[in-house]
N, C-alpha and C. Protein backbone atom coordinates (compact mmCIF):
# COMPACT_ATOMS: atom_id res chain seq x y z
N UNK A 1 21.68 -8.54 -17.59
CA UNK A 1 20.62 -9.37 -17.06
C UNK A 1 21.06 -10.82 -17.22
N UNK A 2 21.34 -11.68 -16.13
CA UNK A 2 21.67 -13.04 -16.14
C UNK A 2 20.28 -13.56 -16.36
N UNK A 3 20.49 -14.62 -17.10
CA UNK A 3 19.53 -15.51 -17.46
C UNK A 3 18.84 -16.55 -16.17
N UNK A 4 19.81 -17.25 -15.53
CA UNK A 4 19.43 -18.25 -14.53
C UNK A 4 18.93 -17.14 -13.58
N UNK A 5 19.26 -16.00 -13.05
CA UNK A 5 18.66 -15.11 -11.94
C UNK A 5 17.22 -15.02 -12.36
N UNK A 6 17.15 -14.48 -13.61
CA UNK A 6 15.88 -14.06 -14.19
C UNK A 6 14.78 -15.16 -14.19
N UNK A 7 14.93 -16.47 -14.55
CA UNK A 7 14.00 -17.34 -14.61
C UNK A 7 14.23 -18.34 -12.71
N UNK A 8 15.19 -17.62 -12.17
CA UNK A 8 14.62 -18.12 -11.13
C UNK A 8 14.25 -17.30 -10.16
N UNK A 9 13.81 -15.79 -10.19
CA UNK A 9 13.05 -15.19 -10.16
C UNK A 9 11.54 -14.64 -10.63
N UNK A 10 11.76 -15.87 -11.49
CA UNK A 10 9.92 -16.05 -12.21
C UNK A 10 9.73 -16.94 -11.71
N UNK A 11 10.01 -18.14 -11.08
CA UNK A 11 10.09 -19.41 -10.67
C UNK A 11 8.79 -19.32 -9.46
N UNK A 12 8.60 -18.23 -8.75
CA UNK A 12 7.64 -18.52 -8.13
C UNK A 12 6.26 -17.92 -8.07
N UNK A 13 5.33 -18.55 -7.81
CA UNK A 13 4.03 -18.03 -8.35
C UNK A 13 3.35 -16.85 -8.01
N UNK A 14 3.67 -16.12 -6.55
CA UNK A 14 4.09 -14.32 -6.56
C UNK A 14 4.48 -13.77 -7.13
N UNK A 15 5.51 -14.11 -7.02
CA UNK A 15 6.62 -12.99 -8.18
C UNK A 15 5.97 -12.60 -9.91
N UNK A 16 5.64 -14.01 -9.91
CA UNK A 16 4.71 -14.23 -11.46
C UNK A 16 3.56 -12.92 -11.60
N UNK A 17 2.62 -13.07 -9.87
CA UNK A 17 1.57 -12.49 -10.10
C UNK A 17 2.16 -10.85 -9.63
N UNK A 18 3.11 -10.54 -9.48
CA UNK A 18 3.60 -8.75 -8.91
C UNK A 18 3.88 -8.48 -10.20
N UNK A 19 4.89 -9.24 -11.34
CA UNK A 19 5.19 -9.23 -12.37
C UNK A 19 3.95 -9.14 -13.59
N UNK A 20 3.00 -9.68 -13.42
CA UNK A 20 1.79 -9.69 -14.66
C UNK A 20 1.35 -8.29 -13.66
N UNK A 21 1.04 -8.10 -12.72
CA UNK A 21 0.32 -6.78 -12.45
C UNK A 21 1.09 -5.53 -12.94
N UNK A 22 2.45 -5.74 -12.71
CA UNK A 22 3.09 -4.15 -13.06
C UNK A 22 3.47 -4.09 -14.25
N UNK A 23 2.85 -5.48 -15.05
CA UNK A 23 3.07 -5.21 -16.66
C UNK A 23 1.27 -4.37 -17.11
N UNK A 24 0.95 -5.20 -16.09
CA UNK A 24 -0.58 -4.78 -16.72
C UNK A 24 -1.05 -3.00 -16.07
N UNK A 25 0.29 -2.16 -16.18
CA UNK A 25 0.02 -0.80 -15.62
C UNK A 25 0.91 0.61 -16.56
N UNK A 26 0.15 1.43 -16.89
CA UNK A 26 1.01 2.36 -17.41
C UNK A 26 2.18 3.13 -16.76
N UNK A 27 2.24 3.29 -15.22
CA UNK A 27 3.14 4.03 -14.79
C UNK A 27 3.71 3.23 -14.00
N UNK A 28 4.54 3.64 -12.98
CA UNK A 28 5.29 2.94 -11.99
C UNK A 28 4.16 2.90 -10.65
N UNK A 29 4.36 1.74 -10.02
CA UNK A 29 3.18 1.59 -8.71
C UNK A 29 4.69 1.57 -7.49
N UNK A 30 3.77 1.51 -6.44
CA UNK A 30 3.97 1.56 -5.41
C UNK A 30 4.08 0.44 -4.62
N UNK A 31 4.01 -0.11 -3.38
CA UNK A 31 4.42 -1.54 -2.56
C UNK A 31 2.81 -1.71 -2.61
N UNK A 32 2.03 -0.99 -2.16
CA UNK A 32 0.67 -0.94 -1.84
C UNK A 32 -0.15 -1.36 -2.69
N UNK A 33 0.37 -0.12 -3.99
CA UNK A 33 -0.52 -0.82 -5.47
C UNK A 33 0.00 -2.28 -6.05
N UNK A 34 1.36 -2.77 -5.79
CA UNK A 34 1.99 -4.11 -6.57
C UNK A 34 0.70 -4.99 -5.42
N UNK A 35 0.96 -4.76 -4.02
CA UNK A 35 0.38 -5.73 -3.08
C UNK A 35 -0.78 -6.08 -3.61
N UNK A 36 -1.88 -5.47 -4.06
CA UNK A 36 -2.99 -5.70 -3.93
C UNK A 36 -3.07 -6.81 -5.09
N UNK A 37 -2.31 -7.39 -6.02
CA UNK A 37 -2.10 -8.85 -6.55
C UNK A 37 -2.47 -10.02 -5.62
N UNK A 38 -1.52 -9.55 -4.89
CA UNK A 38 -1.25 -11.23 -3.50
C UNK A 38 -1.65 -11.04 -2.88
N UNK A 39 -2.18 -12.11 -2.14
CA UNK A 39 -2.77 -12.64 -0.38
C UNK A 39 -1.66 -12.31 0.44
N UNK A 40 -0.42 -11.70 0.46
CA UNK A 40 0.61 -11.78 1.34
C UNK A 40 0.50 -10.70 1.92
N UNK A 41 1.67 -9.96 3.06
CA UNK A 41 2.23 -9.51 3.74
C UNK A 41 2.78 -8.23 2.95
N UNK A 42 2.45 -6.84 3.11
CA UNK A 42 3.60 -5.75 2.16
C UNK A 42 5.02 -5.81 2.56
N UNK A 43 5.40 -6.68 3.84
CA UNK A 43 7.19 -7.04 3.92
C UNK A 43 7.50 -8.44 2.88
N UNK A 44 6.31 -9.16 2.43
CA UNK A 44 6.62 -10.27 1.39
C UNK A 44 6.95 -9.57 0.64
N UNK A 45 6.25 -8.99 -0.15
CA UNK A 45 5.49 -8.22 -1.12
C UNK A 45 7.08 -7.53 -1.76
N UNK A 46 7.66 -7.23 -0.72
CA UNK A 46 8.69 -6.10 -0.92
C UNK A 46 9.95 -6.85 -1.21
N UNK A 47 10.35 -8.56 -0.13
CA UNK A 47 11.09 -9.26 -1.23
C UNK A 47 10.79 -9.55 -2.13
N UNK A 48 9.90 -9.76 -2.66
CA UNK A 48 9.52 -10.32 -3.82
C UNK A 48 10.17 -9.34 -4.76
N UNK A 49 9.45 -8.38 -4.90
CA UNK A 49 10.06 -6.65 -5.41
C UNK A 49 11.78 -6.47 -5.45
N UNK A 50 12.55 -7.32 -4.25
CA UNK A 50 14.04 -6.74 -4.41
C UNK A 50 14.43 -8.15 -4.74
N UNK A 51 13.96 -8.83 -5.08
CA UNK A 51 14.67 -10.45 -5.97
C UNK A 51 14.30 -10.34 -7.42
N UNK A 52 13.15 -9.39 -7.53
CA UNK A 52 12.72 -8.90 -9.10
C UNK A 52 13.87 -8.05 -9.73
N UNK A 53 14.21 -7.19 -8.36
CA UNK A 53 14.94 -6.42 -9.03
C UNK A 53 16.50 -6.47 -9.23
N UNK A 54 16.60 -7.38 -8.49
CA UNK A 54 17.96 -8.05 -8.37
C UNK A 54 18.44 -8.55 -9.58
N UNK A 55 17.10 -9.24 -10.18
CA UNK A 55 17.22 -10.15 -11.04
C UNK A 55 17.65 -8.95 -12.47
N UNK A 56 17.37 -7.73 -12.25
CA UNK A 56 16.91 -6.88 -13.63
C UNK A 56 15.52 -6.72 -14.38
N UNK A 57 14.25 -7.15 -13.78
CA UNK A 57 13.27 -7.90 -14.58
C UNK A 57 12.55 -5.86 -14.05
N UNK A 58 12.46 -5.49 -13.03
CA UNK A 58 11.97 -4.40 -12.72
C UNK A 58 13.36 -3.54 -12.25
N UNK A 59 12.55 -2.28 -11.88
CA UNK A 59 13.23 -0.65 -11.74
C UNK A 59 12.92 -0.27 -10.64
N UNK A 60 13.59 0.25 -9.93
CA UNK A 60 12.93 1.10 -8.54
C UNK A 60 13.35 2.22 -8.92
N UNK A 61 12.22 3.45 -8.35
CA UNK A 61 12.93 4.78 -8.12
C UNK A 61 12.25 5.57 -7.40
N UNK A 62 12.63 6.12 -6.59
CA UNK A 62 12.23 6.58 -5.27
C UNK A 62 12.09 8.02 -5.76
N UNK A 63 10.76 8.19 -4.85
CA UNK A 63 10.07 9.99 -5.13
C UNK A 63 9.43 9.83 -3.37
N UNK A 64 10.37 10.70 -2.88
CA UNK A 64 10.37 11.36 -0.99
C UNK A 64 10.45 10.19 -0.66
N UNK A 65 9.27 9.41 0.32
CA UNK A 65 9.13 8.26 1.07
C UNK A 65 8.92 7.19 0.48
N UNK A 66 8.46 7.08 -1.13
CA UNK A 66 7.98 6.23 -1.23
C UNK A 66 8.85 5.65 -2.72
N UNK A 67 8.67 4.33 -2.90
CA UNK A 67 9.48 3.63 -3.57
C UNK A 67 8.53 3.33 -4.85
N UNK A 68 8.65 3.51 -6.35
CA UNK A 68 8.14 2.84 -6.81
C UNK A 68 8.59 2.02 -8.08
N UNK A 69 7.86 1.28 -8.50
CA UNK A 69 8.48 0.12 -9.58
C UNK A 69 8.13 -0.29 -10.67
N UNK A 70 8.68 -0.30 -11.91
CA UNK A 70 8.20 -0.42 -12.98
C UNK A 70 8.83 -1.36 -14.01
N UNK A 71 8.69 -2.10 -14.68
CA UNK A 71 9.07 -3.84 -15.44
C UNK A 71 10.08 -2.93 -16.66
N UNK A 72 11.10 -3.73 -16.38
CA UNK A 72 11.75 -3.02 -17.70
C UNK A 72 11.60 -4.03 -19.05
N UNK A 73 10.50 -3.59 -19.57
CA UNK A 73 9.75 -4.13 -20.81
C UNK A 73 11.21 -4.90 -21.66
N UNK A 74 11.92 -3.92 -22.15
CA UNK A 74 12.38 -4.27 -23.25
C UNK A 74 13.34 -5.02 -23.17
N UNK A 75 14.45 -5.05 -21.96
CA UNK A 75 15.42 -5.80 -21.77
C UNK A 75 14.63 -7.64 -21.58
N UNK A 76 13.42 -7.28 -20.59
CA UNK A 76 12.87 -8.87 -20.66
C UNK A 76 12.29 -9.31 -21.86
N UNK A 77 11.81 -8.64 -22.16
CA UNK A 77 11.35 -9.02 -23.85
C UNK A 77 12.48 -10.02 -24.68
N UNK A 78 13.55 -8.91 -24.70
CA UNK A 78 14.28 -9.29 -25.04
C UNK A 78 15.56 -10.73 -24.80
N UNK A 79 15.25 -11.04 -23.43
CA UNK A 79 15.92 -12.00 -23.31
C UNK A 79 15.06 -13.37 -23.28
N UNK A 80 13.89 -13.05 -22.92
CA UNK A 80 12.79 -14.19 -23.47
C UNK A 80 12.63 -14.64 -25.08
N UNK A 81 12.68 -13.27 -25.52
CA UNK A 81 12.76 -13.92 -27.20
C UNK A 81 14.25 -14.34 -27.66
N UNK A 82 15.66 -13.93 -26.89
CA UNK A 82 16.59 -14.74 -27.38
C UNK A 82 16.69 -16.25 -26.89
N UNK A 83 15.82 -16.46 -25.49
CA UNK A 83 15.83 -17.68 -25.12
C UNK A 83 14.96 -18.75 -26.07
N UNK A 84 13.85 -18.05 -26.16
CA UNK A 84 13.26 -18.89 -27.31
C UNK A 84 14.13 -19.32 -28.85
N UNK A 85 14.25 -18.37 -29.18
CA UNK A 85 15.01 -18.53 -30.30
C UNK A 85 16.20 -19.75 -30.06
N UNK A 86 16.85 -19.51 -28.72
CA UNK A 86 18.04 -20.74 -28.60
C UNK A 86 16.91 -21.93 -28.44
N UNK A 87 16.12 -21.91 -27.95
CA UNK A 87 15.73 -23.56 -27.49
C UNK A 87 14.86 -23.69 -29.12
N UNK A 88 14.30 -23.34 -29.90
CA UNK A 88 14.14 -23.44 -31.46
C UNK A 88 15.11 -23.74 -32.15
N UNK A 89 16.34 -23.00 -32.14
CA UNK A 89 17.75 -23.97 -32.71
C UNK A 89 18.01 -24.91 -32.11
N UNK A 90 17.83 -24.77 -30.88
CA UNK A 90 18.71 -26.11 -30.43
C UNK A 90 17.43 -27.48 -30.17
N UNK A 91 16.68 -27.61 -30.44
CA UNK A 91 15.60 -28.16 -30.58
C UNK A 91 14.63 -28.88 -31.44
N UNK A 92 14.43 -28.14 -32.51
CA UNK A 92 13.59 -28.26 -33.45
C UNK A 92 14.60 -27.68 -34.72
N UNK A 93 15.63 -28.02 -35.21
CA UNK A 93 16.29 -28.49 -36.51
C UNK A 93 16.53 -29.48 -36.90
């Protein structure tokens, strides 16, 4: 997971809100269920979804026709709390 992909894939205020929705879900959703976050388009909806996933921040995995997607918790966790941690050293010593 690159760092600059990842935060410039949070960078915009969709992506933010597809991202807080499919954290705020127990299983993997669908284009339909992420959509219903945004005012947009389900062809927005769906870049948004393949720049997320580009980035590493989510998962796709396909069951017959339909695509669905789920936040890979731990890897972002994880690179948010090593980012913090660098800007605390490099910052505040």
């Amino acid at each position: 997971m690159e760092t600059e992909l990842v935060f410039k894939a949070l960078s915009d205020p969709n992506r933010m809100k597809i991202l807080n929705n499919l954290c705020s879900k127990d299983c993997p959703c669908n284009v339909g269920e992420v959509a219903c976050c945004c005012a947009v388009d389900l062809s927005v909806v769906s870049r948004h979804l393949s720049i997320l996933k580009n980035a590493g921040i989510i998962s796709a995995e396909k069951r017959g026709k339909e695509v669905f997607y789920h936040v890979n918790r731990k890897e972002v966790a994880a690179l948010l709390r090593q980012t913090a941690d660098n800007i605390e050293k490099t910052c505040c010593s």
